[in-house]
Every structure is written in C-alpha cells, then in structure tokens.
Protein backbone atom coordinates (compact mmCIF):
# COMPACT_ATOMS: atom_id res chain seq x y z
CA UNK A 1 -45.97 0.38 141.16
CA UNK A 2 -43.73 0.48 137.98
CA UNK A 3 -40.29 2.40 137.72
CA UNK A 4 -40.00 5.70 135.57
CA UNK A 5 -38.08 5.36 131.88
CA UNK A 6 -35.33 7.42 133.15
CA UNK A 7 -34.67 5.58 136.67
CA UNK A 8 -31.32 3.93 137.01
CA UNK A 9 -30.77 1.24 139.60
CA UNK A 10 -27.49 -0.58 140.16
CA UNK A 11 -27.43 -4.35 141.48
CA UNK A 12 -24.74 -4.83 144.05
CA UNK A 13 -23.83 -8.16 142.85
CA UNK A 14 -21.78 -10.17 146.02
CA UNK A 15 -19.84 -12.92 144.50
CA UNK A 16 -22.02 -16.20 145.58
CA UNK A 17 -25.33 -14.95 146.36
CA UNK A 18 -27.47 -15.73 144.05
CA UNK A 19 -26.54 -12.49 141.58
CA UNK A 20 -26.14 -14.14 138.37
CA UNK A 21 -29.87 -15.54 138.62
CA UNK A 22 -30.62 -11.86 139.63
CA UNK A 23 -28.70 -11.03 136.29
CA UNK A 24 -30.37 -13.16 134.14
CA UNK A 25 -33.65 -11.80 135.15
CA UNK A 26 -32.71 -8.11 134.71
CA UNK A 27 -31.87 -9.25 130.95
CA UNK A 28 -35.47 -10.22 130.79
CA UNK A 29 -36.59 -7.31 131.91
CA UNK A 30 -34.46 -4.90 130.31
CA UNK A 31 -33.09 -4.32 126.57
CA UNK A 32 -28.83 -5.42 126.46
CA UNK A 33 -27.81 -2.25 126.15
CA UNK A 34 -29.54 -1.29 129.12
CA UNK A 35 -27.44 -2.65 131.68
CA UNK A 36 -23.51 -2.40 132.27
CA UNK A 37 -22.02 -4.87 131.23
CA UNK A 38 -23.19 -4.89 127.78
CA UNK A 39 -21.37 -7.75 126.05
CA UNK A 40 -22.29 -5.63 122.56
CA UNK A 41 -20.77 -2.26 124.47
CA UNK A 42 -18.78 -2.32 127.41
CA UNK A 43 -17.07 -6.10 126.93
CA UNK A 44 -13.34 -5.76 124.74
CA UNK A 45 -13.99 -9.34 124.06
CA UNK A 46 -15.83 -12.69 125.51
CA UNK A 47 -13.48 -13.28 127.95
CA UNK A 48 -13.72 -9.59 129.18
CA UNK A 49 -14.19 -10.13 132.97
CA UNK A 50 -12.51 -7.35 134.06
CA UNK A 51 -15.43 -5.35 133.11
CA UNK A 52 -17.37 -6.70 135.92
CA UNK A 53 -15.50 -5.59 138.57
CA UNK A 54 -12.64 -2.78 137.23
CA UNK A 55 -13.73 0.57 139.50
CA UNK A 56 -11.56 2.84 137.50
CA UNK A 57 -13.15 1.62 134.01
CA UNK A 58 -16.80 1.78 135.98
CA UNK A 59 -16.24 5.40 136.39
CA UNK A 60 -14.59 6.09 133.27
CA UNK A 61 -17.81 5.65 131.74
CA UNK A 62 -18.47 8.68 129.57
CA UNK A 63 -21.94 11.22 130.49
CA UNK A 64 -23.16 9.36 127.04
CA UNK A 65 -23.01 6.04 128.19
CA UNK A 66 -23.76 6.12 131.38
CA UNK A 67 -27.11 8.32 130.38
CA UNK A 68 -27.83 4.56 128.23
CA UNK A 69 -27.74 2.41 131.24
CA UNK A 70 -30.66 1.74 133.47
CA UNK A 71 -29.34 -0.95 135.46
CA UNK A 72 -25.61 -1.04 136.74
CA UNK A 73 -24.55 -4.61 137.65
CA UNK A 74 -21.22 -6.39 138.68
CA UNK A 75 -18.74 -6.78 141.24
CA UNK A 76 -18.64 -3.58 143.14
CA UNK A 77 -18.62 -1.93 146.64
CA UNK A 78 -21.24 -0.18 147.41
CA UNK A 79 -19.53 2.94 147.30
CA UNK A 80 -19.36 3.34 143.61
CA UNK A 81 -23.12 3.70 143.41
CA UNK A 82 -23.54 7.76 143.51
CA UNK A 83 -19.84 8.08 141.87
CA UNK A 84 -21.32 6.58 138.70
CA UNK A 85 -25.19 6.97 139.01
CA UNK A 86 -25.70 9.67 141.70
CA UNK A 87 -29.54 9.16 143.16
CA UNK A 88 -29.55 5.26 141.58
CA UNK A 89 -32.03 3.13 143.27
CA UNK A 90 -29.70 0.24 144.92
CA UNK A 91 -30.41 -3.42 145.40
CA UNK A 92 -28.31 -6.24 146.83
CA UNK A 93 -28.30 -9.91 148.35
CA UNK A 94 -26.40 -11.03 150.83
CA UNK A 95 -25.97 -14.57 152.23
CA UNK A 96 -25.30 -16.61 155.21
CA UNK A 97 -21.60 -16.30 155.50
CA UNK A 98 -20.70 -20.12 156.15
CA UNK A 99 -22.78 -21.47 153.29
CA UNK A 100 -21.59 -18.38 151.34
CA UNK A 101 -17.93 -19.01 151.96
CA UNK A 102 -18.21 -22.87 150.88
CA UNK A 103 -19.77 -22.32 147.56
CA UNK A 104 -16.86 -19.84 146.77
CA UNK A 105 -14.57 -22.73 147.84
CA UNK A 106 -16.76 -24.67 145.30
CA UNK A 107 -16.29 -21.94 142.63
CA UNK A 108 -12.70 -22.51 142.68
CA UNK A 109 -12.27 -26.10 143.06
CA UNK A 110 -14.36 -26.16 139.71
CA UNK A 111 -13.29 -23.79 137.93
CA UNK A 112 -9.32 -23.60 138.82
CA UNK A 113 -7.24 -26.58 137.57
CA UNK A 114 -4.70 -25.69 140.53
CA UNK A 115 -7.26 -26.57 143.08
CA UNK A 116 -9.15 -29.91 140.84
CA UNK A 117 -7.33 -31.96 143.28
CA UNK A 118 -7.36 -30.17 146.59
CA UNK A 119 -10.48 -30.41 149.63
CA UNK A 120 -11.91 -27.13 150.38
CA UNK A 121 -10.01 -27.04 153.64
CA UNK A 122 -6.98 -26.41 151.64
CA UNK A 123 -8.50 -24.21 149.18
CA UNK A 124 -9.82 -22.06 151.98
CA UNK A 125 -6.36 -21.49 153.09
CA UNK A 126 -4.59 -20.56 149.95
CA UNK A 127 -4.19 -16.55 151.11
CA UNK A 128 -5.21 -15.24 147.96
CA UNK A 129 -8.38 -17.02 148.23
CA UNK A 130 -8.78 -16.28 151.60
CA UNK A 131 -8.33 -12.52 151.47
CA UNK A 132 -9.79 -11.08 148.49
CA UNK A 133 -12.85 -13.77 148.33
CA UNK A 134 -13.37 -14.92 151.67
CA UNK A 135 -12.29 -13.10 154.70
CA UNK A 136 -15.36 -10.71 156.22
CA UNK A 137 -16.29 -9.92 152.14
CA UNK A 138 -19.36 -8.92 152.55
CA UNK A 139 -18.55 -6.34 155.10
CA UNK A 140 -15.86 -5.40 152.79
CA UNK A 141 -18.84 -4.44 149.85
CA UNK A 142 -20.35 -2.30 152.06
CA UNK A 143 -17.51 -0.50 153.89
CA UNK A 144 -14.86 0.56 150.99
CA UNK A 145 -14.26 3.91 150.42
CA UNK A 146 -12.57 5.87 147.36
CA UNK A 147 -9.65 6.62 149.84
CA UNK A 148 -8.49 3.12 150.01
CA UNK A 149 -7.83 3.56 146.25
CA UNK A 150 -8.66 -0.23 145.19
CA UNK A 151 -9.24 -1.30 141.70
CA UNK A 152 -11.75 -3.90 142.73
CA UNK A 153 -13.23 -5.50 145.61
CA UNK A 154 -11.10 -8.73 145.18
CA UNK A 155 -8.20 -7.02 147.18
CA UNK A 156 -7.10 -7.93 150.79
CA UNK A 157 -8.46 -5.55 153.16
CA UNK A 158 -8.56 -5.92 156.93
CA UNK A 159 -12.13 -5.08 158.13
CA UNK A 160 -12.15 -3.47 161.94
CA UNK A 161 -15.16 -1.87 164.24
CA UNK A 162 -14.59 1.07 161.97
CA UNK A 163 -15.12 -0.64 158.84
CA UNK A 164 -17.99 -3.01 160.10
CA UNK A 165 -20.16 0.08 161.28
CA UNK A 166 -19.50 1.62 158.19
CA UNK A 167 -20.73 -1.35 156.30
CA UNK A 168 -23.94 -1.82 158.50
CA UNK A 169 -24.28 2.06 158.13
CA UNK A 170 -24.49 1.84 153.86
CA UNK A 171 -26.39 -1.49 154.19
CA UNK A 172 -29.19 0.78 155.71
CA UNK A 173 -29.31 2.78 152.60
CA UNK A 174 -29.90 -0.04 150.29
CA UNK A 175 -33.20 0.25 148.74
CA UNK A 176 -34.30 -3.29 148.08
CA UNK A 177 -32.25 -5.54 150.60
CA UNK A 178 -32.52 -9.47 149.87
CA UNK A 179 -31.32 -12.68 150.85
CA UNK A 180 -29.80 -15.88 149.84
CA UNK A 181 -32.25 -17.91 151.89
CA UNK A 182 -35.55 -15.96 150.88
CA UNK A 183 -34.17 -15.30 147.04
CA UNK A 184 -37.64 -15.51 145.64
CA UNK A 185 -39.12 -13.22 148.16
CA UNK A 186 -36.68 -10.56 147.27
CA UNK A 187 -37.81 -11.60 143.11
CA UNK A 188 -41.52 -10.83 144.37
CA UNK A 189 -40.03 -7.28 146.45
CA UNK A 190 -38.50 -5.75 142.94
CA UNK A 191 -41.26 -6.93 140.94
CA UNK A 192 -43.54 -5.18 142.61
CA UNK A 193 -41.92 -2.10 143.60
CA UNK A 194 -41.03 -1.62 140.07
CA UNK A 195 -43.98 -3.13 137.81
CA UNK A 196 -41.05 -5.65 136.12
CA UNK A 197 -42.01 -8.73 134.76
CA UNK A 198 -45.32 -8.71 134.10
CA UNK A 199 -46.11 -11.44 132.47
CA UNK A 200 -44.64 -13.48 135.43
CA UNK A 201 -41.29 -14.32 136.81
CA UNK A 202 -39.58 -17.74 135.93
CA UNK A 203 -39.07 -19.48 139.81
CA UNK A 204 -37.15 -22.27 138.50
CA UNK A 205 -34.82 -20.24 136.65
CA UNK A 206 -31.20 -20.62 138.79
CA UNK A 207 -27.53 -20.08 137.48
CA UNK A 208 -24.39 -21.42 138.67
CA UNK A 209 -25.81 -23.22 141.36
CA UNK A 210 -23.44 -25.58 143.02
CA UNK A 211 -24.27 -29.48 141.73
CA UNK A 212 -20.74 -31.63 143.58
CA UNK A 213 -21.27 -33.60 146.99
CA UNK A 214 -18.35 -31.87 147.93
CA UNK A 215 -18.79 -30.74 151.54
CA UNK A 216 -17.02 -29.98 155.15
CA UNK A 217 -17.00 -30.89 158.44
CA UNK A 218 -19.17 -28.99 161.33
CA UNK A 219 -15.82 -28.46 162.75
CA UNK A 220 -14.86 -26.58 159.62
CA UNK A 221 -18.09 -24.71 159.21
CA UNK A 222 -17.25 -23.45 162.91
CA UNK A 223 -13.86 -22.09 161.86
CA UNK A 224 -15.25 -20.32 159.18
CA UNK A 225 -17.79 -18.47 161.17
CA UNK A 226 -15.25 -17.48 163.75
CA UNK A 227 -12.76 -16.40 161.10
CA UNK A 228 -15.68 -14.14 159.23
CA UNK A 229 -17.59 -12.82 162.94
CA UNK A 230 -17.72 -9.41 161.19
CA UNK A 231 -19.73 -10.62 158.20
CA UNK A 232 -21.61 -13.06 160.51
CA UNK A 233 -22.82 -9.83 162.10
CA UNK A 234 -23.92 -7.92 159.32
CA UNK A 235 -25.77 -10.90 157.91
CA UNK A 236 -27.62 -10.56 161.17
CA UNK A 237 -27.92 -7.05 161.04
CA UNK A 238 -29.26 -7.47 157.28
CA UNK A 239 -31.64 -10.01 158.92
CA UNK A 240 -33.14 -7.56 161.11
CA UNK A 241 -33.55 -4.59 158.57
CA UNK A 242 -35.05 -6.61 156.16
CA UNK A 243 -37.89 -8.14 158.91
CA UNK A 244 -38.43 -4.23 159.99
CA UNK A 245 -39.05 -3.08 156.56
C-alpha cells in the first residue's frame, strides 16, 4: 500500500515515547517543508520550541500553509487533529506509564540545572513537574477539548471517569496505534500501510534515549502507578486495541 500525494497525517507525539525517533524517520521520508515544524518555515528561531506545542499558533496556520504540510507533528492533544487537518490520518505511541514517567524525571534531571543535583524522587514531586508532565498525561492527550481553552498540553488538568472515557473513546479513532515496548513493530505497521521507506528502515536509529544509571526503588515505581491509575488504564486499554487490530 502507499499513501496518496495529497494525504495529510499528523503524529501525536507524547512527550517520552519514542516520538523524536518517530520524527527523525518522517524527515527521511518526507521533504522539510513537508512536515510542521519546519525549522526553514514555521521555527522564529533555533530555540523556537514553542512551535511544538503552541495550540493557538497550530491553528493559526494559514489555508496556504497548512495545504504544504503532509505530516503534522509535535506536542498536541489529540483534539487538534480535525481543527487543523480535518480527515488527517492519525498516528501515536504511547508507553508504559511507570517507565514513561521515569524517563521524563530523567529528561529533567539532565536537562534542568535546578534539578542536576536532586534524585528523581524529588524531581517527581516538584508540582510543576508533576502536573503538566506527569500526572495521568497520557490520558490528558487524548481527552482535552477546545472548551478547556489550554495553550498546550503542559498545563495541570485533573483527569476524572469523564475525562478517562473520553480519552479511551479518541484513542479508538487513532489510525495507526503503537507502543513504546513494540516501537519497531509500529515502524513495520506505517511502512507498510503507507509504502514509506522503501529502500528500508534504519532499526538502530534511536534519539534521546536515556544513557544515566539513574534509577528508583520498586517502592517508588509502585507510587507512581497508583498516582497515574488512569493512564495505567488506558495503556491497557491501548494494549488491547492494538492486539484486536
């Protein structure tokens, strides 16, 4: 199978799953231009971030640019998907929310000077941390709504019943659902649904993946689970669709 020249598709990307490998092998795939962000287009400058997870500057895009794009990537709920690119084919990756949860701890202890000195237990407490990177996040990519009027998914949102079906609910819609654990198998899934790649896909290829011996305790690994047992579930849930597909 191979994808049509005027197909758009936007890449869910959830902060610590594996996305910025996914990202790197879209760019191989497709020309710069092609997918949002374009550092030549959409970035003000190289330290331009905000580009890759702004909602209001996603949808600001004008009918010119977006009509450039056929990939949409970054930081975003799932909602934004038929705002900017109604009938986009959508692809994610979600992770196991423990293992997920300590490589964001990771991210921060590396890449924060406030937090060179501190163990991830700490780190996983600072609320900031906690609320817009951490708590139930992956339930809150999936269950946002333009009525909650958030400029970006890090924000602190409470995630309820309500929320959680909601999230398994647009989960279900995804068109090519991957995980973590089975990243290559989720490679092989797009590459054949959509012909990309043909001259073969790079399996040693990996970005940002997490090098320190840094590590917690079982006992810590247990809070996190309890803390995240909506996220826990959809992980499950994501389990299950993907097996019945």
């Amino acid at each position: 199978m191979s994808a049509s020249p005027s197909q758009q598709f936007f890449f869910i990307h959830v902060m610590k799953t594996a996305g910025t490998t996914f990202v790197r092998r879209l760019q191989q795939e497709f020309a710069p231009a092609a997918i949002y962000p374009a550092r030549s287009v959409d970035w003000t400058d190289e330290h331009d971030y905000d580009v890759y997870i702004n909602i209001p500057r996603l949808l600001a895009l004008t009918p010119e640019r977006r009509a450039e794009i056929r990939v949409f990537t970054g930081h975003f709920p799932y909602m934004v998907c038929d705002l900017v690119a109604p009938g986009c084919t959508t692809l994610s990756v979600l992770r196991e929310p423990v293992a997920r949860t300590v490589s964001v701890l990771k991210h921060f202890k590396r890449v924060e000077a406030r937090f060179h000195d501190r163990p991830l237990e700490a780190i996983y407490e600072d609320r900031q941390i906690f609320r817009f990177f951490v708590e139930n996040h992956q339930t809150k990519v999936f269950s946002l709504v333009p009525s909650d009027n958030e400029v970006a998914i890090n924000c602190g949102l409470t995630t309820d019943d309500e929320r959680y079906e909601r999230a398994r609910a647009s989960l279900a819609e995804v068109d090519v659902l991957g995980l973590t654990e089975e990243y290559d198998r989720f490679v092989d899934e797009t590459q054949r649904r959509f012909g990309w790649w043909p001259g073969g896909v790079d399996r040693d290829l990996r970005t940002n993946v997490s090098t320190e011996a840094w590590d917690v305790e079982p006992s810590f690994r247990a809070r996190i689970a309890a803390d995240n047992a909506y996220d826990v579930a959809l992980y499950q849930y994501a389990r299950e669709l993907i097996r019945s597909r």
